[in-house]
C-alpha atoms as a PDB file:
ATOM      1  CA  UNK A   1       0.980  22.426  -5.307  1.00  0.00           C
ATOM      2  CA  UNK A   2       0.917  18.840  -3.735  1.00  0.00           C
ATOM      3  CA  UNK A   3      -0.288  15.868  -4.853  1.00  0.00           C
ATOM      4  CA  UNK A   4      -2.773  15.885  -2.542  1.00  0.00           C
ATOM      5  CA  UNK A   5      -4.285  18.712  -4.334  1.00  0.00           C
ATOM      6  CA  UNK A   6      -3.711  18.013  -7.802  1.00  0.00           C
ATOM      7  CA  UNK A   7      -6.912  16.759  -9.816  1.00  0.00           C
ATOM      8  CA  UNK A   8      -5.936  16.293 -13.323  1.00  0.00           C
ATOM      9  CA  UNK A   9      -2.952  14.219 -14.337  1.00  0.00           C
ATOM     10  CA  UNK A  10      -1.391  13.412 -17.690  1.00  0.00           C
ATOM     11  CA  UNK A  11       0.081  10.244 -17.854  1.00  0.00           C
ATOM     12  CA  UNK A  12       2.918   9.874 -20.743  1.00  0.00           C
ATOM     13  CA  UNK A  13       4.326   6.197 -21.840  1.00  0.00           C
ATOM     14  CA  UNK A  14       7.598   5.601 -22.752  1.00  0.00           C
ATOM     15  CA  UNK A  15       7.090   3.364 -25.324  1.00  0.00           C
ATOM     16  CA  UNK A  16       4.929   5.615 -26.937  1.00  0.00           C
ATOM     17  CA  UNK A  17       5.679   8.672 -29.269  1.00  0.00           C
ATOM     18  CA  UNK A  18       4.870  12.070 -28.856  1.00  0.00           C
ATOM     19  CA  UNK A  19       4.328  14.556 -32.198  1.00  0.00           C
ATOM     20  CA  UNK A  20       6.348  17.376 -32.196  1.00  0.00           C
ATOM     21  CA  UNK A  21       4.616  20.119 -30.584  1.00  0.00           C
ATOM     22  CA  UNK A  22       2.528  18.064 -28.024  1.00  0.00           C
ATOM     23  CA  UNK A  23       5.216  18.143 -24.976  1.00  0.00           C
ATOM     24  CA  UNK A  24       4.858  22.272 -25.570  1.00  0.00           C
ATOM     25  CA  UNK A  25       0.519  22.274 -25.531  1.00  0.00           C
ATOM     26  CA  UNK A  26       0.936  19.484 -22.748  1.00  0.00           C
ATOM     27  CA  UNK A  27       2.517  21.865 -20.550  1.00  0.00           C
ATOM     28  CA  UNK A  28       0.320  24.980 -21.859  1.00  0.00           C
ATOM     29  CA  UNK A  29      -3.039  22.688 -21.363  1.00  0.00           C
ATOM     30  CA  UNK A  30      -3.279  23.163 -16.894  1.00  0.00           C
ATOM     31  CA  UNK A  31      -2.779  19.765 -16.448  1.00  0.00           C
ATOM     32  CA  UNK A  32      -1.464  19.717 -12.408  1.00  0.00           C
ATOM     33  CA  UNK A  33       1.320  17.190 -13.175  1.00  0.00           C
ATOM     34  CA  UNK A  34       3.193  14.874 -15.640  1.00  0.00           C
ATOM     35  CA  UNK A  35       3.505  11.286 -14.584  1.00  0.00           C
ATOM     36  CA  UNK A  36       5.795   8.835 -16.612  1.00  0.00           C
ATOM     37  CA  UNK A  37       3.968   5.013 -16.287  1.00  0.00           C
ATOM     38  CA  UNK A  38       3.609   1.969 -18.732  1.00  0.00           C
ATOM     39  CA  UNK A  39       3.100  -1.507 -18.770  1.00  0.00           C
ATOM     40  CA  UNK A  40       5.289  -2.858 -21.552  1.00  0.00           C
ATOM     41  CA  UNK A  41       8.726  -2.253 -22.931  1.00  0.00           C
ATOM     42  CA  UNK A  42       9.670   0.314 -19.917  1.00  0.00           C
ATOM     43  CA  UNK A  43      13.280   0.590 -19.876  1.00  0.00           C
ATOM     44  CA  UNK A  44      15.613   3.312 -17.916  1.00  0.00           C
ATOM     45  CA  UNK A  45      16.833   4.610 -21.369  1.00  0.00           C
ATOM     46  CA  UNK A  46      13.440   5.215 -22.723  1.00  0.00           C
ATOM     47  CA  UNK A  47      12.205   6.790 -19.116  1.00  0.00           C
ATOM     48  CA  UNK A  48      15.337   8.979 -19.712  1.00  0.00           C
ATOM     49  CA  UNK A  49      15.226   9.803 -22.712  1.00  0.00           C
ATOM     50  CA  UNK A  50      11.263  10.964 -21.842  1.00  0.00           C
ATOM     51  CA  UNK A  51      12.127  12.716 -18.754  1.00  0.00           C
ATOM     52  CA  UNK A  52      14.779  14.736 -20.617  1.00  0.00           C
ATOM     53  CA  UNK A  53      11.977  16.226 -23.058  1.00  0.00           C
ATOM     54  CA  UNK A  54       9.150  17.108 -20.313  1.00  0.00           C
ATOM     55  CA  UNK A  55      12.003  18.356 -17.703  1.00  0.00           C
ATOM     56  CA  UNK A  56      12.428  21.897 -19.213  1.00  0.00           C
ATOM     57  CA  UNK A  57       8.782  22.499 -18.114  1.00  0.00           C
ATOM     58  CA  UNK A  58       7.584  23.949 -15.030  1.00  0.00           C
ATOM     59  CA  UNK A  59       5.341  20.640 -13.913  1.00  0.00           C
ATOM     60  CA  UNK A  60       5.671  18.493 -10.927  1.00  0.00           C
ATOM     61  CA  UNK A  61       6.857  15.104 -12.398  1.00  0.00           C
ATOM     62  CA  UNK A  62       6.074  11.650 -11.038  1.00  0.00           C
ATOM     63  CA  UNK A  63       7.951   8.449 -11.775  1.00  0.00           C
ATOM     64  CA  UNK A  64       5.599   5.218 -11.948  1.00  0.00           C
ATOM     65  CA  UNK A  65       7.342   2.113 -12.191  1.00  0.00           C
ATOM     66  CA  UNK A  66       6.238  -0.782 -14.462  1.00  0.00           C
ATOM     67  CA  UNK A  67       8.715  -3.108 -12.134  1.00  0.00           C
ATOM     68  CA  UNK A  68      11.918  -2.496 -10.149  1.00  0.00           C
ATOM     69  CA  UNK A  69      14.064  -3.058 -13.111  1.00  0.00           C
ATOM     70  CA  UNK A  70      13.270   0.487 -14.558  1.00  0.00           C
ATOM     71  CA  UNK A  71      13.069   3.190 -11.543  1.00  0.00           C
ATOM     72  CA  UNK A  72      14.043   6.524 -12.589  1.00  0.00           C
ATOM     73  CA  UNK A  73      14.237   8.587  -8.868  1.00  0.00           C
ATOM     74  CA  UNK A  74      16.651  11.378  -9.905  1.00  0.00           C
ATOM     75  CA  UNK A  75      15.279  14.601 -11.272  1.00  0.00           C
ATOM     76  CA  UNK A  76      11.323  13.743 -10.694  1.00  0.00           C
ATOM     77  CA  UNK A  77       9.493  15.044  -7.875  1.00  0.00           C
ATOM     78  CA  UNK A  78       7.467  11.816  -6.937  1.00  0.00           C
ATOM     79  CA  UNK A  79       8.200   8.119  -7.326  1.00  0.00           C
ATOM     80  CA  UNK A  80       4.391   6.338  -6.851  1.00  0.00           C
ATOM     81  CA  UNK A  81       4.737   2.779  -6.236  1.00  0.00           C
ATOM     82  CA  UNK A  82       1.351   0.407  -7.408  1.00  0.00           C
ATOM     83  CA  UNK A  83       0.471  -2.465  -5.540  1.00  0.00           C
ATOM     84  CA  UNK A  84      -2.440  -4.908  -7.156  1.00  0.00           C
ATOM     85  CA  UNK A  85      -4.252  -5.279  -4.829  1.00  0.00           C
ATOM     86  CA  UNK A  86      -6.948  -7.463  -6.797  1.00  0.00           C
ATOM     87  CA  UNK A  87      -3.886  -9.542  -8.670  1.00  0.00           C
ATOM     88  CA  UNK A  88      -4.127 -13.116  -8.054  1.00  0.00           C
ATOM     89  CA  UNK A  89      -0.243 -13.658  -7.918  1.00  0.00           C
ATOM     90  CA  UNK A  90       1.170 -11.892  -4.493  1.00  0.00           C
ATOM     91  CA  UNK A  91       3.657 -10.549  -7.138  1.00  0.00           C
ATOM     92  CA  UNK A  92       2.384  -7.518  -7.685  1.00  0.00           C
ATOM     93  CA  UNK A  93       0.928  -6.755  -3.998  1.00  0.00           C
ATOM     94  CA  UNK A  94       4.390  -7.541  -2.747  1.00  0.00           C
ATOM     95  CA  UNK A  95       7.206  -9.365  -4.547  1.00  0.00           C
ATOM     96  CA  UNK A  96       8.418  -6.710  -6.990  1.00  0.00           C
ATOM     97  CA  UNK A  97       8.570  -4.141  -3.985  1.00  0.00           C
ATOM     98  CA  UNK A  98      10.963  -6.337  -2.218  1.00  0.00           C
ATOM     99  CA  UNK A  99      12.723  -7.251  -5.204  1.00  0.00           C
ATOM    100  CA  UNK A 100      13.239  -3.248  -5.776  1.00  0.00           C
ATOM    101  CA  UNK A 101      14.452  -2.998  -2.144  1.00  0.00           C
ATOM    102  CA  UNK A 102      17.312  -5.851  -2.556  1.00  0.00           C
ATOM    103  CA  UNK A 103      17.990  -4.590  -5.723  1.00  0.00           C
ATOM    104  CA  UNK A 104      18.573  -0.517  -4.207  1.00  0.00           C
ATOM    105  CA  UNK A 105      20.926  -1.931  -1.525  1.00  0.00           C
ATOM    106  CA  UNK A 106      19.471   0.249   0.741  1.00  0.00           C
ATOM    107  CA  UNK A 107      19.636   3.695  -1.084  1.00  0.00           C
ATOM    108  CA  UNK A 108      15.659   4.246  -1.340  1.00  0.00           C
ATOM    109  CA  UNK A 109      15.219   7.889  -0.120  1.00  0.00           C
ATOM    110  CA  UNK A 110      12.433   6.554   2.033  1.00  0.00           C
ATOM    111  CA  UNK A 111      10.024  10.074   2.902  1.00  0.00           C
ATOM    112  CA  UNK A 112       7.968  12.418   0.880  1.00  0.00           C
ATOM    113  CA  UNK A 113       9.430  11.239  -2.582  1.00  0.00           C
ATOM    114  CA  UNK A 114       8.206   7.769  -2.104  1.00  0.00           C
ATOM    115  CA  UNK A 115       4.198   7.371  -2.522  1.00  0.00           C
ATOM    116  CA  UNK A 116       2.544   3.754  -2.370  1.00  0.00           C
ATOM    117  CA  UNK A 117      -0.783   3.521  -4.459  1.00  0.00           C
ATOM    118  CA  UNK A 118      -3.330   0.638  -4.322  1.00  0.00           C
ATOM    119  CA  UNK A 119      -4.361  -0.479  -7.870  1.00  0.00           C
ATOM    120  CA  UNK A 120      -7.743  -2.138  -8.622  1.00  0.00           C
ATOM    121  CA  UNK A 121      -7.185  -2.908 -12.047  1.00  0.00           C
ATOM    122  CA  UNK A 122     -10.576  -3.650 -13.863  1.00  0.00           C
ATOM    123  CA  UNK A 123      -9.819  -4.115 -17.912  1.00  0.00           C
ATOM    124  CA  UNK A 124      -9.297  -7.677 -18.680  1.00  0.00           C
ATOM    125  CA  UNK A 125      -8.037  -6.665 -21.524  1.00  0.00           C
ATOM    126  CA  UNK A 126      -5.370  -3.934 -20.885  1.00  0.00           C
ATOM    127  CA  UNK A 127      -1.531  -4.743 -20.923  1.00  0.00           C
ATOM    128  CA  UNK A 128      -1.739  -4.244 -17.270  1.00  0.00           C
ATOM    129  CA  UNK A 129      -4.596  -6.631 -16.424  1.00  0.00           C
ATOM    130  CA  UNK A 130      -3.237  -9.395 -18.376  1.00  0.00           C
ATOM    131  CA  UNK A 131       0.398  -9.094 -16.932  1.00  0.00           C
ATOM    132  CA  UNK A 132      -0.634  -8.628 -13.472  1.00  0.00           C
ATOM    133  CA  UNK A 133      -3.328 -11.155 -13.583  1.00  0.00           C
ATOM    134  CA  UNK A 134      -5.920  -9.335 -11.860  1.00  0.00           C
ATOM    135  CA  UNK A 135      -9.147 -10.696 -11.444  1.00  0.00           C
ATOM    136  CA  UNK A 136     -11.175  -7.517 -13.335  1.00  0.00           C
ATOM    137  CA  UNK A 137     -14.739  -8.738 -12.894  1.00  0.00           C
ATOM    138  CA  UNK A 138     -15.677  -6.937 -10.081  1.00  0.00           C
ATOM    139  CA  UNK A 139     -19.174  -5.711  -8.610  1.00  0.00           C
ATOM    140  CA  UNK A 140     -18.767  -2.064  -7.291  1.00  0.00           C
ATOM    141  CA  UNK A 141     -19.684  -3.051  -3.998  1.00  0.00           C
ATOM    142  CA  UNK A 142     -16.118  -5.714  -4.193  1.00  0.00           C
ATOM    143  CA  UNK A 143     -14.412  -2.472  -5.654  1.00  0.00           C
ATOM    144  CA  UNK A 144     -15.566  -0.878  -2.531  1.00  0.00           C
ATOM    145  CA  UNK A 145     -14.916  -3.073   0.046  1.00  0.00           C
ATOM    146  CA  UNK A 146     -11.355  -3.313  -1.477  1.00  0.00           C
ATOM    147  CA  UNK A 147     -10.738   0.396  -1.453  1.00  0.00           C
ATOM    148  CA  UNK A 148     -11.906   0.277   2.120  1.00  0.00           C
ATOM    149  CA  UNK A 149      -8.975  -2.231   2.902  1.00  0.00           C
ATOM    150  CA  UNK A 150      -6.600   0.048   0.771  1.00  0.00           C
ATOM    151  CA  UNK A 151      -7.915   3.110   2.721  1.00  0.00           C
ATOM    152  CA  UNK A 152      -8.341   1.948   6.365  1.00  0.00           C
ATOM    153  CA  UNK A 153      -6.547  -1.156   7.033  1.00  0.00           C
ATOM    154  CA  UNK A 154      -3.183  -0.787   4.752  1.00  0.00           C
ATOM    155  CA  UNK A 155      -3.526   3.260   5.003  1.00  0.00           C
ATOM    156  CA  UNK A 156      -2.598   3.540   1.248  1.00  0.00           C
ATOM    157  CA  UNK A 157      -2.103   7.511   0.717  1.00  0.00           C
ATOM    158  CA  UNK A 158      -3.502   6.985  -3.229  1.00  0.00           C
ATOM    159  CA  UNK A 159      -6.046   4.074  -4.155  1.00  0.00           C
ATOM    160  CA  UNK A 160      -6.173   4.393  -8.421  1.00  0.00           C
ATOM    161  CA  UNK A 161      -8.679   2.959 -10.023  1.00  0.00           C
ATOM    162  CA  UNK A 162      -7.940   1.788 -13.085  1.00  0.00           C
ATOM    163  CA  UNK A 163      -9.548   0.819 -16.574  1.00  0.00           C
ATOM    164  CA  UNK A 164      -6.374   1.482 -18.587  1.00  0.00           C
ATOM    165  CA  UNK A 165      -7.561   2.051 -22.347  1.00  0.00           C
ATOM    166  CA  UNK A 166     -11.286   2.102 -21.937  1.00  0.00           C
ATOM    167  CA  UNK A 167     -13.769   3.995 -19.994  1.00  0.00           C
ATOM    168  CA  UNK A 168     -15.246   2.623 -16.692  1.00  0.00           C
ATOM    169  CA  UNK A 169     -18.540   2.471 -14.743  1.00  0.00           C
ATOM    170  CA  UNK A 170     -19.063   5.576 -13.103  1.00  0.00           C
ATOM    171  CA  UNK A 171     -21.363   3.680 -10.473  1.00  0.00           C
ATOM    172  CA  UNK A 172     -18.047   1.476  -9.684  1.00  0.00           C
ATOM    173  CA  UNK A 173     -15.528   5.025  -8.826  1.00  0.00           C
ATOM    174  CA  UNK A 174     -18.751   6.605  -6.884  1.00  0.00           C
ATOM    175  CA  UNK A 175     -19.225   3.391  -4.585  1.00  0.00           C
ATOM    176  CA  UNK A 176     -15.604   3.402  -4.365  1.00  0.00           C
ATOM    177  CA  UNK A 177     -15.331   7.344  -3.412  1.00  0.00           C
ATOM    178  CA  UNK A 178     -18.058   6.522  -0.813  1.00  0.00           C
ATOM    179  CA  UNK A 179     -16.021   3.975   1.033  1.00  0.00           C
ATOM    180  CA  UNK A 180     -12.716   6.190   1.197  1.00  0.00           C
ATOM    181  CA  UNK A 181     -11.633   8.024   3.941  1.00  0.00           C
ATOM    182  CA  UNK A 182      -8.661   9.434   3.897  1.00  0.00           C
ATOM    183  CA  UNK A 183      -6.837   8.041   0.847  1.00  0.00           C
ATOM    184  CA  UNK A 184      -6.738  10.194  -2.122  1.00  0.00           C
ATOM    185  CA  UNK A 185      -9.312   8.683  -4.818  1.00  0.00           C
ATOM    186  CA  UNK A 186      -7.075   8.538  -8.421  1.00  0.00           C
ATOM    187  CA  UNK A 187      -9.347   7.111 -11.960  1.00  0.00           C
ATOM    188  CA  UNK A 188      -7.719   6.197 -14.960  1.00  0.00           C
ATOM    189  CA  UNK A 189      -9.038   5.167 -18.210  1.00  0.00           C
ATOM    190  CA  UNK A 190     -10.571   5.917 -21.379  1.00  0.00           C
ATOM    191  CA  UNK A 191     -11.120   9.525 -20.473  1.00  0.00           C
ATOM    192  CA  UNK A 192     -11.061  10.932 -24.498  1.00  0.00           C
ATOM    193  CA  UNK A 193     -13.586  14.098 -24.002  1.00  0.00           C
ATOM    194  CA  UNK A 194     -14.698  16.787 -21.153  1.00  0.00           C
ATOM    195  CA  UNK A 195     -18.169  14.877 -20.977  1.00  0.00           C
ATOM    196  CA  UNK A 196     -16.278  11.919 -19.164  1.00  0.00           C
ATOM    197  CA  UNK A 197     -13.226  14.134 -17.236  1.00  0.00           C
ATOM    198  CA  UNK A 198     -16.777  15.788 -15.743  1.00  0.00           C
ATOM    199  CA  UNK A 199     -18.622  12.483 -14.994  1.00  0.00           C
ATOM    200  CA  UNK A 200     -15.777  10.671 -13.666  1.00  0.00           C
ATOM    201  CA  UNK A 201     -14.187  14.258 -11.538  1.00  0.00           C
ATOM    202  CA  UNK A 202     -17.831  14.087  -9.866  1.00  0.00           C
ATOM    203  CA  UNK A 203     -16.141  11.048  -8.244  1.00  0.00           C
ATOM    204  CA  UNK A 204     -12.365  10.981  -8.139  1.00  0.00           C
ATOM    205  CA  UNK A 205     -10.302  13.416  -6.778  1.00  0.00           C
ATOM    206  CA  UNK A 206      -7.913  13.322  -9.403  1.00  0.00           C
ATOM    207  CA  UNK A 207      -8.426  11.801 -13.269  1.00  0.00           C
ATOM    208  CA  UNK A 208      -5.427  10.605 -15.210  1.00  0.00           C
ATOM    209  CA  UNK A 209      -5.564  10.656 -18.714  1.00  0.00           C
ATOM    210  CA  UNK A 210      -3.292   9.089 -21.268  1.00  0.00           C
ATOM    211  CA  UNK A 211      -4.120   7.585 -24.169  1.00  0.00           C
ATOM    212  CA  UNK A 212      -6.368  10.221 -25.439  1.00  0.00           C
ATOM    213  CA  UNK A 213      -3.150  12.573 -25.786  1.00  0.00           C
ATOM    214  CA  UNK A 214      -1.399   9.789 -27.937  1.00  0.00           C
ATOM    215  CA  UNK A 215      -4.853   8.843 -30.253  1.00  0.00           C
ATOM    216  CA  UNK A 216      -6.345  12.755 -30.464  1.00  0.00           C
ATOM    217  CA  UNK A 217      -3.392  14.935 -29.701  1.00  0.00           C
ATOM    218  CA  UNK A 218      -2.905  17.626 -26.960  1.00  0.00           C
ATOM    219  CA  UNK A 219      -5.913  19.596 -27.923  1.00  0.00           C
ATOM    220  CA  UNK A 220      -8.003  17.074 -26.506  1.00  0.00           C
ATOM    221  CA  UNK A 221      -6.090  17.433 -22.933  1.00  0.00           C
ATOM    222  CA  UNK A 222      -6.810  20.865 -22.509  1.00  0.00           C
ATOM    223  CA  UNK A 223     -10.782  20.480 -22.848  1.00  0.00           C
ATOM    224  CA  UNK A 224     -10.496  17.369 -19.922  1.00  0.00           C
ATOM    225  CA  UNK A 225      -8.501  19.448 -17.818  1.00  0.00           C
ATOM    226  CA  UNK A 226     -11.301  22.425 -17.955  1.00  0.00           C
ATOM    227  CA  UNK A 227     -13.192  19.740 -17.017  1.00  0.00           C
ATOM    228  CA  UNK A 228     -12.520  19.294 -13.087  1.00  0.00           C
ATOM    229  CA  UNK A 229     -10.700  22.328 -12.601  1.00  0.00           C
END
């Protein structure tokens, strides 16, 4: 399956700790893919040392980088790349990409592996709004309009909304799923229960969820991914 067509993802941090037994009802759950993503204390030995316990398992498996001083690209199927694209420092649109580039000295298997996403980060209070400075207090129509630059004018593949650690307006992903096109519509955040996987699937084309296999366990994962699927 591509990535295109994937609709539930389970997003595992590398700072965080799984309990023995989750990585095996993770895989078991249906979830379409494993991606590897935080904000804080990402390092290429804890990225390693995570990709060596999900690897065994018959899932696609996506890289996110936190910045380009931890990018794993060997052994994962996908590397997706954010850009903030409602940051107020050109840092995180731009400046860490190049940095990555510079720092690769040209050896970036540029193709299929490679997948930009446009982040509209809306939780002033997540790790990730805080560090990338991104102006969170959005209308939905502003969330649209900027998923309609994402979508038509930069031709992001993947536009990710993102609440990161609590759960979002529905009204704000459904105005936002009305002004895409052709992008691929990801939501992420506070998704703890089938009753919001459901209400949020009604809108994105693919839900992430995180947190709630860290705070509830892997039981919780399998009723989200029955969910949408």
């Amino acid at each position: 399956m591509k990535w295109k067509d994937w609709v539930h993802v389970t997003k595992l941090d590398p700072d965080k700790q799984l309990k023995e037994g989750d990585i095996d009802a993770i895989a078991a759950s249906g979830t379409d893919a494993l991606m590897l993503s935080g904000t804080l204390n990402v390092t290429k030995e804890n990225l390693a040392a995570l990709q060596k316990q999900v690897r065994a398992y018959d899932l696609p498996l996506v890289m996110e980088p936190a910045g380009p001083e931890a990018v794993l690209m060997q052994g994962v199927d996908y590397v997706f790349v954010p850009s903030v694209l409602n940051t107020t420092d050109v840092t995180w649109i731009v400046g860490k990409h190049k940095t990555w580039v510079q720092m690769a000295k040209g050896k970036i298997p540029w193709g299929e592996q490679i997948v930009p996403e446009a982040y509209i980060v809306l939780n002033p209070d997540s790790s990730v709004g805080k560090v990338t400075r991104s102006a969170c207090g959005l209308s939905a129509e502003e969330v649209a309009a900027y998923t309609a630059v994402a979508d038509h004018y930069f031709h992001f593949p993947i536009v990710y909304i993102e609440y990161s650690g609590m759960f979002g307006n529905p009204e704000v992903v459904k105005a936002a799923s009305a002004a895409i096109d052709r992008a691929v519509l990801y939501y992420g955040g506070g998704i703890n229960s089938a009753e919001k996987a459901a209400t949020m699937g009604k809108y994105a084309d693919t839900i992430v969820v995180g947190n709630a296999v860290y705070d509830q366990g892997a039981a919780v994962l399998k009723a989200t991914v029955d969910a949408v699927q």
